[in-house]
Protein backbone atom coordinates (compact mmCIF):
# COMPACT_ATOMS: atom_id res chain seq x y z
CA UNK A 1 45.25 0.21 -21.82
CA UNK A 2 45.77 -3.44 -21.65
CA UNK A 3 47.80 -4.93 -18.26
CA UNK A 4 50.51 -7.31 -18.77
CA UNK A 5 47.73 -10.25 -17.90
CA UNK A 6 45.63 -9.09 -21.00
CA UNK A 7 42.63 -7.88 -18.51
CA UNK A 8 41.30 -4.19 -19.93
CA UNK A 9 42.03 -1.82 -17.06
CA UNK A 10 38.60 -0.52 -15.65
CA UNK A 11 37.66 2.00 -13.20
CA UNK A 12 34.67 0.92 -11.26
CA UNK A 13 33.58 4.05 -10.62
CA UNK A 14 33.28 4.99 -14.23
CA UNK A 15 30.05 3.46 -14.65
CA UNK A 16 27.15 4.15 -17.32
CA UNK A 17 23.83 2.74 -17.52
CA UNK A 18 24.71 0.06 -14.77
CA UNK A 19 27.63 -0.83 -16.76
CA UNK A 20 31.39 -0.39 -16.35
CA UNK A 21 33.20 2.15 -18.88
CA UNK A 22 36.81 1.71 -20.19
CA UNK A 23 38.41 5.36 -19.19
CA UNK A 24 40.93 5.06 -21.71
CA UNK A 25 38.00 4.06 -25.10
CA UNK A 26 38.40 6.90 -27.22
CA UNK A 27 35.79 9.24 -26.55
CA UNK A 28 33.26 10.99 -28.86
CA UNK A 29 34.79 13.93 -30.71
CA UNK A 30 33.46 17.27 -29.33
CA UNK A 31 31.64 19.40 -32.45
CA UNK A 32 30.49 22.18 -30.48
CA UNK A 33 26.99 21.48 -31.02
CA UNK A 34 24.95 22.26 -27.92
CA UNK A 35 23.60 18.65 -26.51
CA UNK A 36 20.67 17.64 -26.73
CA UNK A 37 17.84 18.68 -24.33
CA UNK A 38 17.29 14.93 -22.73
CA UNK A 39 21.26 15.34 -22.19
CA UNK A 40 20.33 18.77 -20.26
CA UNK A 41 18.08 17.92 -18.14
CA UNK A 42 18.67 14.55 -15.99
CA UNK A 43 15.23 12.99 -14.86
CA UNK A 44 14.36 13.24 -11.13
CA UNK A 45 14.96 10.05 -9.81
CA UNK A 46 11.85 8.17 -9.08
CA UNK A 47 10.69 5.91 -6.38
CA UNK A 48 11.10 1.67 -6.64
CA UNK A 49 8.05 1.74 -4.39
CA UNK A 50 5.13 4.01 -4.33
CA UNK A 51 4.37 3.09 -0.62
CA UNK A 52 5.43 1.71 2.49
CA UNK A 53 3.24 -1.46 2.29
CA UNK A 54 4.61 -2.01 -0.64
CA UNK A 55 8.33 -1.83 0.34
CA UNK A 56 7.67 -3.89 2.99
CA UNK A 57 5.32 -7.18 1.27
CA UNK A 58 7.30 -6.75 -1.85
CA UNK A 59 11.19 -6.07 -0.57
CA UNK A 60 11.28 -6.40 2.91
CA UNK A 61 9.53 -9.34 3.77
CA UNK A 62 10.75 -11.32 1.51
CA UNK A 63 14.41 -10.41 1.52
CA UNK A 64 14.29 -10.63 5.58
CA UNK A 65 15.17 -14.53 6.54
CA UNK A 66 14.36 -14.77 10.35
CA UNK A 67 12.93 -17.37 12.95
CA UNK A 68 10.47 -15.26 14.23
CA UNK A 69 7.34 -15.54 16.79
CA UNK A 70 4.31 -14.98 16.17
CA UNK A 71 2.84 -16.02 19.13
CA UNK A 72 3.96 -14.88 23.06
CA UNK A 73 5.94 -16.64 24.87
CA UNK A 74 7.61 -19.01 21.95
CA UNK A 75 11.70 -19.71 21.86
CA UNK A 76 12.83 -17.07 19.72
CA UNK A 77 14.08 -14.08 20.41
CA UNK A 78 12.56 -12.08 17.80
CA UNK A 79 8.71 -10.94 17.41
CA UNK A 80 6.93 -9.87 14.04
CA UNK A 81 2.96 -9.66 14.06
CA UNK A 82 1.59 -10.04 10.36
CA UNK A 83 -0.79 -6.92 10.80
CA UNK A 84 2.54 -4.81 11.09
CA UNK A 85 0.58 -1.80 9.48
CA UNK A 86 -2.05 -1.98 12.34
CA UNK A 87 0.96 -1.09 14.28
CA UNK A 88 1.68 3.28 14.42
CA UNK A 89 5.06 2.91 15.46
CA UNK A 90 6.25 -0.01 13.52
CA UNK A 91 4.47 1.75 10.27
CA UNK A 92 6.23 5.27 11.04
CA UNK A 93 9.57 3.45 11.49
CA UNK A 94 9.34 1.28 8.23
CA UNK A 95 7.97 4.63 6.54
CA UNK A 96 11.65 6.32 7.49
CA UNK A 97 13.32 3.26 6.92
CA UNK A 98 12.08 2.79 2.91
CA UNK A 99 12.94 6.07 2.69
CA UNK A 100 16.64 5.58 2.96
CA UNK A 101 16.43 2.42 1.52
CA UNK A 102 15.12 4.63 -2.07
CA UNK A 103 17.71 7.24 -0.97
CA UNK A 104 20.52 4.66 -0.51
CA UNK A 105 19.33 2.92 -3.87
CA UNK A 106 20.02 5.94 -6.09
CA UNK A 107 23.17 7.33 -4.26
CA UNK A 108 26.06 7.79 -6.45
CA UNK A 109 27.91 6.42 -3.39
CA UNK A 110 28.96 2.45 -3.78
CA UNK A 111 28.60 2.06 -0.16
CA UNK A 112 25.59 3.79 0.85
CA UNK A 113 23.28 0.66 0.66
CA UNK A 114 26.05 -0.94 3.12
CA UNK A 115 25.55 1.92 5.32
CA UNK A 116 21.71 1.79 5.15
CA UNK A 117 22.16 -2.11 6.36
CA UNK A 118 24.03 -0.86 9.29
CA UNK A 119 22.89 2.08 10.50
CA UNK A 120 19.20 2.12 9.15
CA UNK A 121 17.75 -1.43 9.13
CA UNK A 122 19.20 -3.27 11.41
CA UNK A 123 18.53 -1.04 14.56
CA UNK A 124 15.22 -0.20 12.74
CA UNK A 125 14.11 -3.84 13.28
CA UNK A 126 16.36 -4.56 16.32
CA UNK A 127 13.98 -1.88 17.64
CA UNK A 128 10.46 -3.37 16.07
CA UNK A 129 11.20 -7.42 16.85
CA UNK A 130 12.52 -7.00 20.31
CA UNK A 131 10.69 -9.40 21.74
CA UNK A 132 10.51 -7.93 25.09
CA UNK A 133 10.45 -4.11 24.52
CA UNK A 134 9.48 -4.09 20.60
CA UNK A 135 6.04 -3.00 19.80
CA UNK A 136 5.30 -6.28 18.74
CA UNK A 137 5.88 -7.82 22.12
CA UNK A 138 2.65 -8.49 23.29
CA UNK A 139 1.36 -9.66 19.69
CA UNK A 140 0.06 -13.78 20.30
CA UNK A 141 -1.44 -15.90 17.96
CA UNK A 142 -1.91 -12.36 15.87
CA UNK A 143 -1.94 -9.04 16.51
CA UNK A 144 -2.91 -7.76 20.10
CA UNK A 145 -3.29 -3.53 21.01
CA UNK A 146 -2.82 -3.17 24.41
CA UNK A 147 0.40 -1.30 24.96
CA UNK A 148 -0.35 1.74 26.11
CA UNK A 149 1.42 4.84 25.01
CA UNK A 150 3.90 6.17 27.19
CA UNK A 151 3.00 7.84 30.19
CA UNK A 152 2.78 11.89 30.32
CA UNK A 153 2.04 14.30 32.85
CA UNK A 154 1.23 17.64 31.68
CA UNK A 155 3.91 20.34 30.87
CA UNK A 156 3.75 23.47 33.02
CA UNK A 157 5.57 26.72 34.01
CA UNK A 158 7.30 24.78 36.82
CA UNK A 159 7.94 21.66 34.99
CA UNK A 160 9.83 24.69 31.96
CA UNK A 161 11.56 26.19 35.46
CA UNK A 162 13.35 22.57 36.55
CA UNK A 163 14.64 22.15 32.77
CA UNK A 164 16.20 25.60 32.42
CA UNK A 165 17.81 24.89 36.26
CA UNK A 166 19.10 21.71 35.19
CA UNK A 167 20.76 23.44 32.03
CA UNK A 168 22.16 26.60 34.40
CA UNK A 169 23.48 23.81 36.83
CA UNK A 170 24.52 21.58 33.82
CA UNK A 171 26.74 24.39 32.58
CA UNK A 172 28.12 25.78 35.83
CA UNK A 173 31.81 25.14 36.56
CA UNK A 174 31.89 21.55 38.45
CA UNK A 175 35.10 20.98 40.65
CA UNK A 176 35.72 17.69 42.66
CA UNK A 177 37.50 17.36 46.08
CA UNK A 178 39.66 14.31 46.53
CA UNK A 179 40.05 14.60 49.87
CA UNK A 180 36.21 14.91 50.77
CA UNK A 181 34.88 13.31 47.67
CA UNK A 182 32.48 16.38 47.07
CA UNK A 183 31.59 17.41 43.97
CA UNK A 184 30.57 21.07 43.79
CA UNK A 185 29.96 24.38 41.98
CA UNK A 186 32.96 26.83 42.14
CA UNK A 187 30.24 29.45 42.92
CA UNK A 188 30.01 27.18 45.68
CA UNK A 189 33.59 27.57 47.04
C-alpha cells in the first residue's frame, strides 16, 4: 500500500533478519508441504559475550564516557579502579548486569535495551563509582583492599525471637490518639 506521499507503509514491528518487512508484499503461497526442519526448530539464542571480563573490556568500557578517579581524593565525583575484577562485589554486580544486557539484546521487545539503561546499568554503576560509598572508594593510585565486609554478629534463637516479635507487632492493629498523640495496639485499649 503506497500513502499519498509515495512512502511504502511499514510496520516496524514486522521485522526479519534485522530488516523491516512490507505487511502488505504478497506473501509466499502456502503448498501444504510441512516446513523445513531449520524452519521447526529456532536456534537457542546465544551469548555476544562468553564472559563477564569480556563484556566489560570489550562493551562496557569502551561504550562508558566518564571523568572518573582513579586516585582518592581527586575532583570527580565518580571512582573506577582498573583491577575492577579484583573487586567481589563490583565483579558479581557486572556479572548480573551483562546478563540483562544479553537478555535485553535478544528481547523481542523494542524497548527492553532502554529499560536495561534505566533500571539495570545506571544504578548498577551509580552503586560501583560512588565515590564515597562505592566499592571503589578507597581505590588510589590503583587498586587498594581494605574495606572490610560488613559487620555481623552471629544469628541465634533470641536474635529469630525479636524478628518474629517485630512481625506479630508489625501486623497488630495500630490506632493513634489525637488528643494524647499515642500510638498504640488496640489489644492495648
Amino acid at each position: 500500500m503506497t500513502d499519498p506521499f509515495g512512502v511504502d507503509e511499514l510496520a516496524v514491528d514486522d521485522v526479519a533478519d534485522g530488516q523491516l518487512v512490507d505487511r502488505d508484499a504478497p506473501s509466499e503461497p502456502d503448498t501444504g508441504a510441512a516446513p523445513a526442519p531449520a524452519e521447526t526448530a529456532a536456534e537457542e539464542p546465544q551469548p555476544r559475550f562468553s564472559s563477564v571480563v569480556e563484556f566489560v573490556e570489550q562493551w562496557l568500557a569502551p561504550m562508558l564516557r566518564r571523568r572518573v578517579n582513579t586516585k582518592l581524593g581527586g575532583a570527580d565525583d565518580l571512582h573506577w579502579c582498573p583491577r575492577w575484577w579484583a573487586h567481589e562485589e563490583v565483579v558479581d554486580r557486572l556479572s548480573a548486569t551483562w546478563r540483562a544486557w544479553e537478555g535485553a539484546r535478544i528481547a523481542p521487545d523494542p524497548g527492553a535495551m532502554a529499560g536495561w539503561w534505566l533500571s539495570v546499568l545506571d544504578p548498577m554503576m551509580a552503586a560501583i563509582t560512588d565515590r564515597y560509598t562505592g566499592p571503589f572508594a578507597v581505590c588510589r593510585d590503583g587498586h587498594a583492599d581494605v574495606i572490610a565486609p560488613l559487620p555481623l554478629e552471629p544469628y541465634t534463637a533470641d536474635a529469630a525471637a525479636q524478628i518474629t516479635n517485630a512481625y506479630e507487632t508489625a501486623d497488630a492493629e495500630v490506632a493513634y490518639d489525637p488528643a494524647t498523640g499515642e500510638i498504640r495496639n488496640e489489644e492495648q485499649s
